[in-house]
C-alpha atoms as a PDB file:
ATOM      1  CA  UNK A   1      32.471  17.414 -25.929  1.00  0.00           C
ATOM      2  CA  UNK A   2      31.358  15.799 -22.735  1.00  0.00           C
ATOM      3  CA  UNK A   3      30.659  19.431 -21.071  1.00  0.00           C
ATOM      4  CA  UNK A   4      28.391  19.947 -23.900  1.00  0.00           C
ATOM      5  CA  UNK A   5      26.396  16.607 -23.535  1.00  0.00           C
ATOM      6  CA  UNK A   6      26.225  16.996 -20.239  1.00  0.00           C
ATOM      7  CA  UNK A   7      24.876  20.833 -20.575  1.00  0.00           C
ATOM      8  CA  UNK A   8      22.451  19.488 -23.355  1.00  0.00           C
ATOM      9  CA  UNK A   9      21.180  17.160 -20.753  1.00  0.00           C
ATOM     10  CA  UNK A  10      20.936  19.147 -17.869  1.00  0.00           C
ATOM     11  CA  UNK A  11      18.971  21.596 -19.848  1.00  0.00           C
ATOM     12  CA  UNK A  12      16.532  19.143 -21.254  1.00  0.00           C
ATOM     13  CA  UNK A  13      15.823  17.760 -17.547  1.00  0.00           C
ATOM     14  CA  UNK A  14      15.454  21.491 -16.586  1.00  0.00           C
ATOM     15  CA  UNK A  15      12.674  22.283 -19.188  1.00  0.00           C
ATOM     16  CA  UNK A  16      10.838  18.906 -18.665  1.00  0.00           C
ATOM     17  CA  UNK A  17      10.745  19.684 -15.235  1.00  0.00           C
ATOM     18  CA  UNK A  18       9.636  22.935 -15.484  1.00  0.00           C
ATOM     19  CA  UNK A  19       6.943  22.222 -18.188  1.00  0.00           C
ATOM     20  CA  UNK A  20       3.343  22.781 -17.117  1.00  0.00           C
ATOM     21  CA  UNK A  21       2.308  19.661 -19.506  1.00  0.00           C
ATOM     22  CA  UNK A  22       1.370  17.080 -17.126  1.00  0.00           C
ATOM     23  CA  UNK A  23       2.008  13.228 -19.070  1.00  0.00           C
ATOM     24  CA  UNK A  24       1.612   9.743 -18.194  1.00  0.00           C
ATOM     25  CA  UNK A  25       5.155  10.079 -16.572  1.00  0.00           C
ATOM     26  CA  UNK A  26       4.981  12.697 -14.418  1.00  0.00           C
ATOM     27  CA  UNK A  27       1.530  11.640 -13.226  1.00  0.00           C
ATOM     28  CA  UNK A  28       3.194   8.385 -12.449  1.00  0.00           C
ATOM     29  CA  UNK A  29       5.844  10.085 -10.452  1.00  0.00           C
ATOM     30  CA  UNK A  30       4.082  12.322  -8.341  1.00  0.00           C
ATOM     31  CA  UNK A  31       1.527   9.409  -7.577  1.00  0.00           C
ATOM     32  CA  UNK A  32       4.050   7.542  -6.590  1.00  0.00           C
ATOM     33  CA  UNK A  33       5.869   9.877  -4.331  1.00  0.00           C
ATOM     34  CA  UNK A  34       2.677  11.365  -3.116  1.00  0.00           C
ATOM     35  CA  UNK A  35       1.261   8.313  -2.008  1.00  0.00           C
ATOM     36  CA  UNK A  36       3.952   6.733  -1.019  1.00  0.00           C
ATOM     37  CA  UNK A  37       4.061   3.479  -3.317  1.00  0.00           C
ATOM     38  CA  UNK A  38       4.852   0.376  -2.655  1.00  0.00           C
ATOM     39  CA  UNK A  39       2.889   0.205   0.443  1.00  0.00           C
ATOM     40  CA  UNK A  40       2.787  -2.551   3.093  1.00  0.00           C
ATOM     41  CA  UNK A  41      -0.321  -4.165   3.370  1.00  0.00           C
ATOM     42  CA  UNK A  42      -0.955  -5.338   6.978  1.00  0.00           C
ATOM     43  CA  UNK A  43      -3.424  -6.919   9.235  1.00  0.00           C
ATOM     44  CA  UNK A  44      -4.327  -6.872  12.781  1.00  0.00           C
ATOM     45  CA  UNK A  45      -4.403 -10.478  14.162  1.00  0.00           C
ATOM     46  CA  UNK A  46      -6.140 -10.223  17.510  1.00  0.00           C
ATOM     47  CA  UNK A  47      -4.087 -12.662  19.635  1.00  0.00           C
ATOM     48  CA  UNK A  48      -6.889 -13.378  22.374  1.00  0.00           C
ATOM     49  CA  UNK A  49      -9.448 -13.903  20.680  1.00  0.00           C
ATOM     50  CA  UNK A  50     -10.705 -17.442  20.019  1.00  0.00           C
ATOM     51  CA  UNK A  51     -12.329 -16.013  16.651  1.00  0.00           C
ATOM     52  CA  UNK A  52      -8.926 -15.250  15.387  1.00  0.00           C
ATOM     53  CA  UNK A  53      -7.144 -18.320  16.380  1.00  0.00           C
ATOM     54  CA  UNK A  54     -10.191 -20.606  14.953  1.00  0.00           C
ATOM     55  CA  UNK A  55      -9.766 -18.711  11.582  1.00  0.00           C
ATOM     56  CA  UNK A  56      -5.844 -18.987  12.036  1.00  0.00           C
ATOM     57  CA  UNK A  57      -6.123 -22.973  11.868  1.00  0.00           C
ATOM     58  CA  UNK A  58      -8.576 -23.281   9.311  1.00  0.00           C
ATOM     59  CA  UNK A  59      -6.336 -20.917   7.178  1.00  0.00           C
ATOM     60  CA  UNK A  60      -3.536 -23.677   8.341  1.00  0.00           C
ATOM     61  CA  UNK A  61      -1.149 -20.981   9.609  1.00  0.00           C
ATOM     62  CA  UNK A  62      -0.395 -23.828  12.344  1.00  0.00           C
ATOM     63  CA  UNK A  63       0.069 -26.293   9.404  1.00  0.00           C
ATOM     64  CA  UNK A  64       2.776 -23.937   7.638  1.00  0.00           C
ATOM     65  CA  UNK A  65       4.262 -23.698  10.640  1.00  0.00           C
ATOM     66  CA  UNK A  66       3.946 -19.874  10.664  1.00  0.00           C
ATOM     67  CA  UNK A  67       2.101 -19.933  14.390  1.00  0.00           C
ATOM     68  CA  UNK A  68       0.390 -22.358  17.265  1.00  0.00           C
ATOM     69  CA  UNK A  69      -2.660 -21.685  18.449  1.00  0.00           C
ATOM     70  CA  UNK A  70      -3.548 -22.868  22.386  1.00  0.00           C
ATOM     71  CA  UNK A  71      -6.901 -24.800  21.811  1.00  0.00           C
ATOM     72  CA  UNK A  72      -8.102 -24.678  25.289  1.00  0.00           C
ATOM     73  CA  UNK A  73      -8.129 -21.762  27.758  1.00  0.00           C
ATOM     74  CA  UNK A  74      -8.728 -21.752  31.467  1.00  0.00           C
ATOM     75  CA  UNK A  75     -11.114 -19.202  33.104  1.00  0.00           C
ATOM     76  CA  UNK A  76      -8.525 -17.163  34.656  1.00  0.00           C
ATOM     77  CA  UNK A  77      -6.510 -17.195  31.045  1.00  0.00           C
ATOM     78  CA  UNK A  78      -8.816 -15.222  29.444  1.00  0.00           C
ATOM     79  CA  UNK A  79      -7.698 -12.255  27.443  1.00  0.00           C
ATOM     80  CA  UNK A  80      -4.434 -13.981  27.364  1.00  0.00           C
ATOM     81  CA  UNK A  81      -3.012 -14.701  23.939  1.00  0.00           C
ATOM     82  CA  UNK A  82      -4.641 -17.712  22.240  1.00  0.00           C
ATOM     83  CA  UNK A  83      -1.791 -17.187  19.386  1.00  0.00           C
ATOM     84  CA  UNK A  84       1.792 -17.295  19.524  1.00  0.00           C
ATOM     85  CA  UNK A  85       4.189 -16.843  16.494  1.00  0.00           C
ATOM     86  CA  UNK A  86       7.246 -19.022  15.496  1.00  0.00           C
ATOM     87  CA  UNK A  87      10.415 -17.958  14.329  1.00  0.00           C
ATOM     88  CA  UNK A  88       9.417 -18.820  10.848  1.00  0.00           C
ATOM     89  CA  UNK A  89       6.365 -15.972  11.134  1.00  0.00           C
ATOM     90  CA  UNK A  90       9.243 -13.474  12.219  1.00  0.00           C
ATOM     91  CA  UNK A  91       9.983 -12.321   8.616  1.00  0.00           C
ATOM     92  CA  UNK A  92       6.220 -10.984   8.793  1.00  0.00           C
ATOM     93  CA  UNK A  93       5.949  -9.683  11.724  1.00  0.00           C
ATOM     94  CA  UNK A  94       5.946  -5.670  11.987  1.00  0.00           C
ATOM     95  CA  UNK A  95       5.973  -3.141  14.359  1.00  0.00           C
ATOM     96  CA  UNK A  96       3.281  -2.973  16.695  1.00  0.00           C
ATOM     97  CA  UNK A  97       2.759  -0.505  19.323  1.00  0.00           C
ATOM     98  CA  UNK A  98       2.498  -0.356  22.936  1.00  0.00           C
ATOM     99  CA  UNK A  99      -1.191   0.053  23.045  1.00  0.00           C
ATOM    100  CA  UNK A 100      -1.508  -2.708  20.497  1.00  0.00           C
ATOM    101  CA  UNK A 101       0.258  -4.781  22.362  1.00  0.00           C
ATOM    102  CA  UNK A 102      -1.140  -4.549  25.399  1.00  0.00           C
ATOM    103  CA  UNK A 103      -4.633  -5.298  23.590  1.00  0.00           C
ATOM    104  CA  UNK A 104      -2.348  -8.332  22.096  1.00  0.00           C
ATOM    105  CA  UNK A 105      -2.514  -7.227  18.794  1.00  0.00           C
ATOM    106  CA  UNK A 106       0.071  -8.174  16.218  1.00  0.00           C
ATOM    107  CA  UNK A 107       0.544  -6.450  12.956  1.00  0.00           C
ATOM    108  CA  UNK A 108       1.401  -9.051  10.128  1.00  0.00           C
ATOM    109  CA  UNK A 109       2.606  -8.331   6.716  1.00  0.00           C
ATOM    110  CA  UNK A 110      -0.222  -9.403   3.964  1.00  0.00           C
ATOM    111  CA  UNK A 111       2.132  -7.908   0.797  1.00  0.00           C
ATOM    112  CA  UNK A 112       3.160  -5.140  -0.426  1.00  0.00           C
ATOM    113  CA  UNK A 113       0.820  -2.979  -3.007  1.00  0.00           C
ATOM    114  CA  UNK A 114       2.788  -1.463  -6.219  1.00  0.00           C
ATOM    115  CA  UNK A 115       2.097   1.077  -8.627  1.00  0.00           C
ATOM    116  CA  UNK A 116       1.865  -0.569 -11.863  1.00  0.00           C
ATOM    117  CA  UNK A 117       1.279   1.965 -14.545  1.00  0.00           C
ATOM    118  CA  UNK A 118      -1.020   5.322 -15.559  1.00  0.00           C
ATOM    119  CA  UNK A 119      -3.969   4.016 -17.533  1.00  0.00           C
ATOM    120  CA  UNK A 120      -5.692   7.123 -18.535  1.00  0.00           C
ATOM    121  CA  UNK A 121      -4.921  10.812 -18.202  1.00  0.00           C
ATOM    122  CA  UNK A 122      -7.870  13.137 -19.219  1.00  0.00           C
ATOM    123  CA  UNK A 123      -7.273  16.622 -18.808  1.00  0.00           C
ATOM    124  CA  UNK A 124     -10.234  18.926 -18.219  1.00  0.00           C
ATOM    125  CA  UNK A 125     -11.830  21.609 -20.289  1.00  0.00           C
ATOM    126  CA  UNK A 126      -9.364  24.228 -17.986  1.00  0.00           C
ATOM    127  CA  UNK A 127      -6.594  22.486 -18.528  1.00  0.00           C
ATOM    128  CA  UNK A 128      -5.528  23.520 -14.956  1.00  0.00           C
ATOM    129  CA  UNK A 129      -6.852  20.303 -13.742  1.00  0.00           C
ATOM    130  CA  UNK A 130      -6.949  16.445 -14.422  1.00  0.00           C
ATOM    131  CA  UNK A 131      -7.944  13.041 -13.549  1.00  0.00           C
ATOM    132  CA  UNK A 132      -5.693  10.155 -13.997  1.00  0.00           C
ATOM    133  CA  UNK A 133      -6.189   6.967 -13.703  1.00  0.00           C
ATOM    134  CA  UNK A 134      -3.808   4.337 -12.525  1.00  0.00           C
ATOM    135  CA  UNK A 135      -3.268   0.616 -11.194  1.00  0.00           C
ATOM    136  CA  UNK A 136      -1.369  -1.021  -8.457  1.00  0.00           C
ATOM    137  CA  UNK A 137      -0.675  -4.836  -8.289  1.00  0.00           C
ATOM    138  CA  UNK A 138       0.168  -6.858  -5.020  1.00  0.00           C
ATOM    139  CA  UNK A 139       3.567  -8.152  -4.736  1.00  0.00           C
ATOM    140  CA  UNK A 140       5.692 -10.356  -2.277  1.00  0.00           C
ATOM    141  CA  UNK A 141       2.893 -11.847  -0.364  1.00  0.00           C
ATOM    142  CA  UNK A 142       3.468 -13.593   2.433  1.00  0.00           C
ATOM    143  CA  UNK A 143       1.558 -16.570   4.082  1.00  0.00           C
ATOM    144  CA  UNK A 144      -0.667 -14.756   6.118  1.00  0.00           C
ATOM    145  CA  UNK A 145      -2.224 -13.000   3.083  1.00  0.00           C
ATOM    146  CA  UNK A 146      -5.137 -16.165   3.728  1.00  0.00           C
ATOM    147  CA  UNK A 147      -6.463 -13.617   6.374  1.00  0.00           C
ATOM    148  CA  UNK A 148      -6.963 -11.356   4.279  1.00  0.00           C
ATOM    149  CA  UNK A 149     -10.209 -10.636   1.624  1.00  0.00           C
ATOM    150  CA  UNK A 150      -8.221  -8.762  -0.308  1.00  0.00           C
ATOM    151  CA  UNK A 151      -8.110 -10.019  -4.186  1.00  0.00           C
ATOM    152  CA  UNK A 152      -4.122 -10.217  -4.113  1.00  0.00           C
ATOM    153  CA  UNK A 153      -3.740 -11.530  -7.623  1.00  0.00           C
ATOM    154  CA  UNK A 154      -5.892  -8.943  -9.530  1.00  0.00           C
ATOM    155  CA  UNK A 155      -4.400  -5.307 -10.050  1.00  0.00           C
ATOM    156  CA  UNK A 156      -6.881  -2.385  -8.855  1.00  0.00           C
ATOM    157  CA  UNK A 157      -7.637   0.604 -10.357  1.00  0.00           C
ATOM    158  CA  UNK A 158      -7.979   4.075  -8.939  1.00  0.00           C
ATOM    159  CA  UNK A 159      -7.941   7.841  -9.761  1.00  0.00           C
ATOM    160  CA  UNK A 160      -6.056  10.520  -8.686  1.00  0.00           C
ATOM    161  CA  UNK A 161      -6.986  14.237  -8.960  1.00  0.00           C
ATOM    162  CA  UNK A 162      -4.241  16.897 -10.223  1.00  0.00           C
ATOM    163  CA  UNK A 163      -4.261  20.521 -10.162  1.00  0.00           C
ATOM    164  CA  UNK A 164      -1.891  23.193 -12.186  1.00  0.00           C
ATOM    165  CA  UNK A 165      -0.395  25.791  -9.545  1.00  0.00           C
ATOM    166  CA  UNK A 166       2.418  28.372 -10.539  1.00  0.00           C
ATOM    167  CA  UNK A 167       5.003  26.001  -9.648  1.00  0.00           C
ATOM    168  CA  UNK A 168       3.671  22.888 -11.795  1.00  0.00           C
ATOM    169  CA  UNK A 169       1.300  19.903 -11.172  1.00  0.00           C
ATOM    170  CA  UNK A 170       0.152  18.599  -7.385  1.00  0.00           C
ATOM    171  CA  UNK A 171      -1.870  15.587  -6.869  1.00  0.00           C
ATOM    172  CA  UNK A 172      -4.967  16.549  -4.478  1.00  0.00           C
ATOM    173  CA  UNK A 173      -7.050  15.110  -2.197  1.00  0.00           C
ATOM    174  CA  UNK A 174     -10.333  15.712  -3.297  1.00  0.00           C
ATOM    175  CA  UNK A 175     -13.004  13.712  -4.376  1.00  0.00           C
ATOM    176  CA  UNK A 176     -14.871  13.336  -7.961  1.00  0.00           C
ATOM    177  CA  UNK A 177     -17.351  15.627  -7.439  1.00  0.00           C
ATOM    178  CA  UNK A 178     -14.552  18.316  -7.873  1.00  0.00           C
ATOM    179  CA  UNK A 179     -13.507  17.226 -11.426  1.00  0.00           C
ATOM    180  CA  UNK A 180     -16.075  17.218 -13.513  1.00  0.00           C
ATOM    181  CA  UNK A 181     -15.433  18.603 -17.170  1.00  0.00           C
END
């Protein structure tokens, strides 16, 4: 009896997947994978520059403990970092490269952006192409997310562009003009 369940199932799964109907699910899915969701959100904090380290304090990164910014720099210091980071910033710190670094750059974690849900689906007149529409939230944000301009506590909307091949549904990168009905 098991055999047979699991047969059943498997040949379900095989049909849905090879179904050319394209449904809030599977738009969901290959958005996701596609694009690569969740994403980091970064930002570049430049640490020489007085600019950055002025907005640093007034976003009271020093206060929170996250950083300390040098408030007075010597002739011969210049282009030197202004910023430094504490242990407690370490959590948000990412990867930055050599070139970065040598430009002192650091690469701070703002969030991370999610994919929340499919919204709309409308399939065109061909029905070998579609436009979905979809939203993504902002999730585990961290302290240096004051930086940032970016509205972290509304979710976004966007659209992503699907066309029918032989071998099923693949999310393009094209723009609007390229969907109309």
């Amino acid at each position: 009896m098991k055999i047979i369940m699991n047969l059943c199932w498997f040949v379900i799964l095989l049909t849905a997947c090879s179904s050319n109907e394209l449904d809030r699910a599977k738009a969901l899915q290959l958005i996701r994978e596609k694009k690569i969701y969740p994403k980091i959100i970064t930002y570049e904090v430049y640490t020489a520059d007085p600019i950055y380290a002025r907005r640093a304090m007034e976003a009271g990164l020093e206060n929170f403990g996250m950083l300390t910014v040098q408030r007075t720099q010597k002739l011969m210091d210049i282009g030197k970092p202004l910023i430094s980071f504490t242990d407690k910033a370490n959590p948000y710190l990412l990867n930055t490269s050599e070139e970065d670094r040598k430009s002192a750059i650091q690469l701070v974690k703002i969030a991370d952006q999610q994919l929340e849900d499919v919204t709309g689906l409308q399939l065109l007149e061909d029905e070998k192409h579609a436009v979905v529409e979809y939203q993504t939230s902002y999730k585990n944000i961290t302290p240096f997310s004051v930086l940032s301009t970016l509205k972290l506590n509304q979710k976004e909307s966007h659209k992503a562009y699907f066309s029918l091949y032989d071998d099923g549904w693949r999310l393009e990168e094209k723009d609007e003009g390229n969907y109309k009905n």
